[in-house]
Protein backbone atom coordinates (compact mmCIF):
# COMPACT_ATOMS: atom_id res chain seq x y z
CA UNK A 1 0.00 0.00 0.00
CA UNK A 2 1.80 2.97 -1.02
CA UNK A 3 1.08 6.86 0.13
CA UNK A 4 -0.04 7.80 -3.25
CA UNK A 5 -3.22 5.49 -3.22
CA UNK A 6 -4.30 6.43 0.51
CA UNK A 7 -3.65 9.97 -0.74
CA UNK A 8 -5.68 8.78 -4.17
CA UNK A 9 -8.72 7.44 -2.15
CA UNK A 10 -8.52 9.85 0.44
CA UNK A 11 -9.27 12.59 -2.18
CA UNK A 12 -11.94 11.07 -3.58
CA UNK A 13 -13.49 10.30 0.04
CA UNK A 14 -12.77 14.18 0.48
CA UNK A 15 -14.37 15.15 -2.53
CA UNK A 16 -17.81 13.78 -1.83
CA UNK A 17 -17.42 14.86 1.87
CA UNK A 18 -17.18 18.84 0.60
CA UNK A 19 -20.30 18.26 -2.15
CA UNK A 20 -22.31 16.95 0.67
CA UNK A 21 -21.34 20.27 2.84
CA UNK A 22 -20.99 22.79 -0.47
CA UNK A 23 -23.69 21.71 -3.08
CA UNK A 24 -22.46 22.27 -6.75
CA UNK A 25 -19.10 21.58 -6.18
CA UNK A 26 -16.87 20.56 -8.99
CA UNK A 27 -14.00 18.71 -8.99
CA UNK A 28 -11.29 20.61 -11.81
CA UNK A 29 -8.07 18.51 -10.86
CA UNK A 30 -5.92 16.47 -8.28
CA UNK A 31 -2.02 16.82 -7.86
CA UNK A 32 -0.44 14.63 -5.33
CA UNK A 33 3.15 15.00 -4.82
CA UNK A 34 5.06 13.26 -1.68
CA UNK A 35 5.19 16.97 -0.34
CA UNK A 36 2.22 18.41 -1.34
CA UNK A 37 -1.60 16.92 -2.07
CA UNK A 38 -3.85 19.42 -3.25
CA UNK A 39 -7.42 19.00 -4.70
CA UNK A 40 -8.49 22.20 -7.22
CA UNK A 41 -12.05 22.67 -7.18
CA UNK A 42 -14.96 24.92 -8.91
CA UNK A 43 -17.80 26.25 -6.63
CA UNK A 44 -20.20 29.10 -7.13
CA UNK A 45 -20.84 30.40 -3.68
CA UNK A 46 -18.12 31.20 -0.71
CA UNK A 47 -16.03 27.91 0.73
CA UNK A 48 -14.73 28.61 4.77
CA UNK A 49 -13.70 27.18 7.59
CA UNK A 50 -16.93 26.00 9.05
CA UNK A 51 -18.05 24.20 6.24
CA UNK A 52 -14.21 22.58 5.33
CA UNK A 53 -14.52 21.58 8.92
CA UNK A 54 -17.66 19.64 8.48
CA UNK A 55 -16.42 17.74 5.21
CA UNK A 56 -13.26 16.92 7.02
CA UNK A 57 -15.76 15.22 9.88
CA UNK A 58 -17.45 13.41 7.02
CA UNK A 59 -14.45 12.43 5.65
CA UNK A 60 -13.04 10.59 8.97
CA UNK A 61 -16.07 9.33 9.59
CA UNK A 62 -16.55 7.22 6.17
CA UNK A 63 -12.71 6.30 6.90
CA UNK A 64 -13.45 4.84 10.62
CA UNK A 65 -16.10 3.00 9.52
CA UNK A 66 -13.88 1.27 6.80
CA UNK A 67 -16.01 1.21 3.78
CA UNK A 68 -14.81 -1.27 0.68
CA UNK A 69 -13.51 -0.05 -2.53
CA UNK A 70 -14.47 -1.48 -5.39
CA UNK A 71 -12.82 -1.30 -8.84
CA UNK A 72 -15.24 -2.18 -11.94
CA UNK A 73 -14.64 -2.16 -15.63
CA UNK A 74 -16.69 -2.03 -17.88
CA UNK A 75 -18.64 -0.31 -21.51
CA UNK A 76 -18.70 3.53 -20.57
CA UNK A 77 -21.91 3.78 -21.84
CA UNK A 78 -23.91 0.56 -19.90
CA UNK A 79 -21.92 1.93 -16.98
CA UNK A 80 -23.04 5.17 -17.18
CA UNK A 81 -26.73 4.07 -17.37
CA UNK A 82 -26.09 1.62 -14.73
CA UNK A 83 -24.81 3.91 -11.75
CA UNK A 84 -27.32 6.90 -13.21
CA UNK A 85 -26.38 10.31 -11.24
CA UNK A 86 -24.16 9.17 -8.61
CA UNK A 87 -21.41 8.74 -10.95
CA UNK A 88 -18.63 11.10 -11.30
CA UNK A 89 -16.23 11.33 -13.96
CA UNK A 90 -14.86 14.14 -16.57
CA UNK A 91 -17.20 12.68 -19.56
CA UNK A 92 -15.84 15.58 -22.20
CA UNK A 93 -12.32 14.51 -21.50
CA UNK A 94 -13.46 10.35 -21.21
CA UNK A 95 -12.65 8.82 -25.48
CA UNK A 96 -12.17 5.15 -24.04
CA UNK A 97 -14.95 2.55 -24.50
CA UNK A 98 -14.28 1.13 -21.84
CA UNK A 99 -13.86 3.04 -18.53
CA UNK A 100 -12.84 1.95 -14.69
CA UNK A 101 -14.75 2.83 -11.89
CA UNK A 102 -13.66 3.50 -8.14
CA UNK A 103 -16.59 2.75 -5.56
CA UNK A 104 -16.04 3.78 -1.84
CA UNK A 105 -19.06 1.81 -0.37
CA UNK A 106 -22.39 3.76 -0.86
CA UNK A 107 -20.68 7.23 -0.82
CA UNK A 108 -18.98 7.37 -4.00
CA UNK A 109 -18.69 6.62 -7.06
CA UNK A 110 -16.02 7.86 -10.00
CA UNK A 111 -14.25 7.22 -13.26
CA UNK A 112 -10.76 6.76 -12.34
CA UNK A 113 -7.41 5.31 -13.35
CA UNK A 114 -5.94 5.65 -10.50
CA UNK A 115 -4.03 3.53 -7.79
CA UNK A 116 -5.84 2.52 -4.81
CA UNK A 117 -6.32 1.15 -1.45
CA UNK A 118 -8.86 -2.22 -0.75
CA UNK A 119 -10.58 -0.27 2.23
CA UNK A 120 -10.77 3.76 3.95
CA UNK A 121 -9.75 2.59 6.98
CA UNK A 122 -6.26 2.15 4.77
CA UNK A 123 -6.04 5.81 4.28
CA UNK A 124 -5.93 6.19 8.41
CA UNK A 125 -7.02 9.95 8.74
CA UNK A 126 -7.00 13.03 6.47
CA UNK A 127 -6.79 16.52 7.64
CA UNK A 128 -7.79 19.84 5.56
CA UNK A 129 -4.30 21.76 5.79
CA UNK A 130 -5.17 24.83 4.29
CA UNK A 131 -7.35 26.20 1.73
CA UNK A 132 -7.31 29.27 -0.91
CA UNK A 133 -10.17 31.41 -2.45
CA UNK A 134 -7.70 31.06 -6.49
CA UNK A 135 -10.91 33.85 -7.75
CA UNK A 136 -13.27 33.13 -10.45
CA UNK A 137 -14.65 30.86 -8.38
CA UNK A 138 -12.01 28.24 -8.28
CA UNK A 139 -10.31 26.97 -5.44
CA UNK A 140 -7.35 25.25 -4.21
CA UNK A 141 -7.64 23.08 -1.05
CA UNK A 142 -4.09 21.12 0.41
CA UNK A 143 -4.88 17.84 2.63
CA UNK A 144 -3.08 15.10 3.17
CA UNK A 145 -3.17 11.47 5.06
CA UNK A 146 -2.17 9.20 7.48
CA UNK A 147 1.10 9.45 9.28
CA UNK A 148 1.72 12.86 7.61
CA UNK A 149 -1.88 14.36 8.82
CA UNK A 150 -1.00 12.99 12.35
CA UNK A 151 2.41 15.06 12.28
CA UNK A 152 0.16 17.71 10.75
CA UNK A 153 -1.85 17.99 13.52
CA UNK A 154 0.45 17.34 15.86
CA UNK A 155 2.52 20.43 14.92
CA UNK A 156 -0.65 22.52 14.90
CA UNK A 157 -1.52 21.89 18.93
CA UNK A 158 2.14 22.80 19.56
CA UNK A 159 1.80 25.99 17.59
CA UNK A 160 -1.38 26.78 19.58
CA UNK A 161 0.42 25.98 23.12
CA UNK A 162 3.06 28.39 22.18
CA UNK A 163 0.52 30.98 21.00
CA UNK A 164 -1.44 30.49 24.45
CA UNK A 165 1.69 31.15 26.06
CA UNK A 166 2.31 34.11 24.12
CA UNK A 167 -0.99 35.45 24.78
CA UNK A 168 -1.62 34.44 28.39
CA UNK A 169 -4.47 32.62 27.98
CA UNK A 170 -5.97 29.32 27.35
CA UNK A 171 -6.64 27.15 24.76
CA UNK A 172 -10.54 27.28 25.04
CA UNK A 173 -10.32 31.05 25.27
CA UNK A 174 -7.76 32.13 22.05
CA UNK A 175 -10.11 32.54 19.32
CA UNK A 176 -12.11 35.32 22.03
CA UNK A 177 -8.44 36.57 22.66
CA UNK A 178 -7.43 37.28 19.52
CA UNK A 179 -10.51 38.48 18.05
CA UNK A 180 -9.94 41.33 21.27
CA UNK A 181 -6.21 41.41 20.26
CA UNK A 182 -7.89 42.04 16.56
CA UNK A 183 -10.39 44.74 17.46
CA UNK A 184 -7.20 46.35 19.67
CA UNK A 185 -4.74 46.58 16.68
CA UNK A 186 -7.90 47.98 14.59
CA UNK A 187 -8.28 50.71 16.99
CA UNK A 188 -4.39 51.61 17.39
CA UNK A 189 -4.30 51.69 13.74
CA UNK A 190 -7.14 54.33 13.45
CA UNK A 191 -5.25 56.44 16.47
CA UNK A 192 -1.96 55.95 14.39
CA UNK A 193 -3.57 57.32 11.15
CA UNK A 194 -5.50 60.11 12.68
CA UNK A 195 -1.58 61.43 14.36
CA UNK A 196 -0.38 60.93 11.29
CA UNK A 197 -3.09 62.97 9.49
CA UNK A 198 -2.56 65.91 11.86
CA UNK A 199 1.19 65.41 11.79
CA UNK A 200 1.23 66.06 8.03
CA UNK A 201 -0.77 69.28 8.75
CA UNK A 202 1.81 70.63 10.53
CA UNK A 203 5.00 69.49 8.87
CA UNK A 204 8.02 71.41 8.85
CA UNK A 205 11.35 71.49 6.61
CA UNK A 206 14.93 71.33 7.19
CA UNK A 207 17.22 73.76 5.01
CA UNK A 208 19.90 72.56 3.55
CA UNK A 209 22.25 74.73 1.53
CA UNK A 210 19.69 76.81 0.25
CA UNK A 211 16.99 74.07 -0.55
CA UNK A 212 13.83 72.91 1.52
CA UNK A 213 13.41 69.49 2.73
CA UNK A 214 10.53 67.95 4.32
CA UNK A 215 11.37 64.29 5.66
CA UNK A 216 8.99 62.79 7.82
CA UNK A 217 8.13 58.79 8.32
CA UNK A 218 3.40 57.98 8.92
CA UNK A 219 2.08 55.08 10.50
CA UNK A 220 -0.95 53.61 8.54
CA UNK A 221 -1.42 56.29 6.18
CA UNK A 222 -3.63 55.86 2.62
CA UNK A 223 -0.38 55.61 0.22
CA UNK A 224 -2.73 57.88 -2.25
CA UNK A 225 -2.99 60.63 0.14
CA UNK A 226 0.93 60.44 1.70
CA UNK A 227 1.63 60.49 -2.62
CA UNK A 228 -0.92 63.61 -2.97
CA UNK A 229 0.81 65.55 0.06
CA UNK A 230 4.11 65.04 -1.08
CA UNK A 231 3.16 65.69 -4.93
CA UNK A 232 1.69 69.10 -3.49
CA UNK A 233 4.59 70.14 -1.38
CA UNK A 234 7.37 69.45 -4.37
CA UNK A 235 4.93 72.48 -5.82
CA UNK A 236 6.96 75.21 -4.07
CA UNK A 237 10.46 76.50 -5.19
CA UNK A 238 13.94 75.11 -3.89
CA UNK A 239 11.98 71.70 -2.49
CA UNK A 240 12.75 68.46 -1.83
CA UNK A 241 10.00 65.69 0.02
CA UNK A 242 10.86 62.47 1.13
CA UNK A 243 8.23 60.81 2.92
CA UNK A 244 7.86 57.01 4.48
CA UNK A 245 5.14 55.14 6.18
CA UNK A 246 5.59 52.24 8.10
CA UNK A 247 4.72 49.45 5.92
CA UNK A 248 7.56 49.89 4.32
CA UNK A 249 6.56 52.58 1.28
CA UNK A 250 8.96 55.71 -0.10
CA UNK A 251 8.29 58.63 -2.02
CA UNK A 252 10.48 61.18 -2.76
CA UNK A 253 9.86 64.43 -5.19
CA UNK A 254 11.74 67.63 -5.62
CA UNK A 255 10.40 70.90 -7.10
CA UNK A 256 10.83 71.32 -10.96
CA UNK A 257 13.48 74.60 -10.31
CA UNK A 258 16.25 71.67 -9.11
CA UNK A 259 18.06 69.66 -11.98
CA UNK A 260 18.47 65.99 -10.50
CA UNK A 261 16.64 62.37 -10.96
CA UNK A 262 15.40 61.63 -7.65
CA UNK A 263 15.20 57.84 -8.98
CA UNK A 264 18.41 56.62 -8.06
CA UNK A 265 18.24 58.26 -4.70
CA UNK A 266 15.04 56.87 -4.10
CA UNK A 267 16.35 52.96 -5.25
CA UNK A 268 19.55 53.05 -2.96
CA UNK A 269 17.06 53.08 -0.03
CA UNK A 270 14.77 51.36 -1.47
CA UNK A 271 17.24 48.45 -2.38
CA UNK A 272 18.12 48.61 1.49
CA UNK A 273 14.58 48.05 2.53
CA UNK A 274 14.90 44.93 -0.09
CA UNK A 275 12.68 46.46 -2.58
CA UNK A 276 12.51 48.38 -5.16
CA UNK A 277 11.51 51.77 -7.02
CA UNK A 278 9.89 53.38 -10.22
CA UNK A 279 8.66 56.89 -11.48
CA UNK A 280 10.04 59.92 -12.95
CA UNK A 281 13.07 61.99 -12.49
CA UNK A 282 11.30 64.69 -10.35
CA UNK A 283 8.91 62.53 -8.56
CA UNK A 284 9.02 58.53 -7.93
CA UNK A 285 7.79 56.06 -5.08
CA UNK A 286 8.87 52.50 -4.39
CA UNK A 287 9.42 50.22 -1.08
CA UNK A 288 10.53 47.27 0.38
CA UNK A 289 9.61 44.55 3.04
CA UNK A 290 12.28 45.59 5.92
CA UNK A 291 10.16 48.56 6.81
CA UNK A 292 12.44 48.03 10.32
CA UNK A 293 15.03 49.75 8.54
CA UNK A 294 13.08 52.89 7.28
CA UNK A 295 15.01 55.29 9.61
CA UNK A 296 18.34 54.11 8.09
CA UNK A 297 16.46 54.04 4.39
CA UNK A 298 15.71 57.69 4.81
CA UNK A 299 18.77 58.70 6.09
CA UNK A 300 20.96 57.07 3.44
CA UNK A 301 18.96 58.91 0.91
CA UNK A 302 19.55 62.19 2.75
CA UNK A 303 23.48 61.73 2.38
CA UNK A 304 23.32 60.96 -1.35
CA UNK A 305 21.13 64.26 -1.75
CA UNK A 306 23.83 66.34 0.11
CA UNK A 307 26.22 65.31 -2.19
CA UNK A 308 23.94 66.35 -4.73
CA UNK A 309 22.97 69.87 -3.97
């Protein structure tokens, strides 16, 4: 019995576990790789957790009670009118005459060509790892079986333990706690903008030999508006803006009176954020994903402009 035909059966067992839970569902293709086992599906209305949940119950439940599987071949077409509704298979992509079909014991029933195992209780468990909304209503959904679901899961309690840890609390309270610890960062995020907002209002420069330069680093600021306020201030003479929030985002401008691309000013710190930059000579924006380093970003630009002026 090898991995790849508990994985095999297990899909199909998942399969009709989610189109008892999400009605509709369509089944576009299976990849099952030693690392990865992921099952790419087609449904019109919204897959989440609760409803992944309750196919994975299903699921575990048809493999404890260790239902046969049955292989039949046979004329497509008597087979077809045979099994009637019940049976799956991609018919528009199904030339052969003859056809093979994989029964899991009154649950389900499929064309397949596919390796697999005599009974579900083979396949041992199967866990839902993750799943991922792919748009246009397609999905992507990552499982996988036996020993490699138990280390799965096992894993996944010592992730929460550490988590509970982190957050003081318990592991029957966590979801409450972080949907508080949610709601909290929300909040701070809304006081964070608003300074910031009033901050801009009352931003000053720094002269330096002869030319204006406003610097100043937001926290949570709409990148449109931070772009608008600096594009404004570059509008007076002998100016120079370079402006950073804390996600990690640049923009720097200077007014159209000074004669130097601000692009390769812009890239040196945006290169040390680990990003990068784009734009025009008098005005360009870029970032990076070490936004810890936006202090040291800013002020590396700042010593290549000295040179410069």
């Amino acid at each position: 019995m090898s991995e790849e035909s508990r994985a095999h059966s297990g899909e199909h067992v998942l399969f009709q576990s989610l189109s008892r839970v999400f009605k509709g569902i369509e089944s576009v293709k299976v990849v099952i790789k030693p690392d990865k086992k992921q099952l790419f599906v087609k449904y019109d209305g919204k897959i989440d957790w609760s409803g992944i949940l309750k196919a994975e119950k299903i699921a575990n439940r048809i493999i404890q009670e260790n239902r046969k599987i049955k292989i039949t071949v046979g004329n497509k077409e008597k087979l077809r009118k045979e099994y009637g509704d019940k049976l799956r298979g991609r018919w528009d992509l199904i030339e052969d005459k003859t056809i093979r079909i994989v029964e899991v014991e009154d649950f389900d029933y499929v064309a397949c060509k596919g390796e697999h195992v005599e009974s579900t209780g083979e396949i041992d468990l199967i866990i839902i790892k993750n799943f991922k909304n792919l748009g246009k209503g397609e999905y992507e959904i990552e499982y996988e079986v036996g020993e490699k679901a138990k280390e799965f899961l096992i894993e996944s309690k010592k992730i929460m333990m550490k988590v509970t840890e982190i957050l003081g609390t318990t592991p029957n309270k966590i979801e409450n706690t972080a949907k508080n610890l949610k709601e909290e960062i929300t909040r701070l995020r809304e006081n964070l903008k608003e300074a910031s907002k009033k901050a801009m209002e009352k931003l000053e420069y720094e002269e330096i030999r002869g030319v204006k330069l406003y610097s100043k680093i937001f926290d949570g600021l709409d990148r449109r508006e931070l772009m608008r306020k600096a594009a404004s201030l570059r509008g007076e003479k002998n100016t120079v803006v370079i402006f950073g929030d804390s996600s990690g985002l640049l923009v720097m401008g200077r007014s159209d009176d000074l004669n130097f691309n601000v692009i390769p000013l812009l890239e040196k710190g945006c290169n040390f954020l680990g990003g990068k930059c784009g734009g025009k000579q008098e005005f360009a924006f870029g970032g990076g994903f070490k936004s810890s380093n936006l202090n040291e970003a800013i002020d590396l630009i700042k010593k290549e402009l000295i040179k410069l002026l």
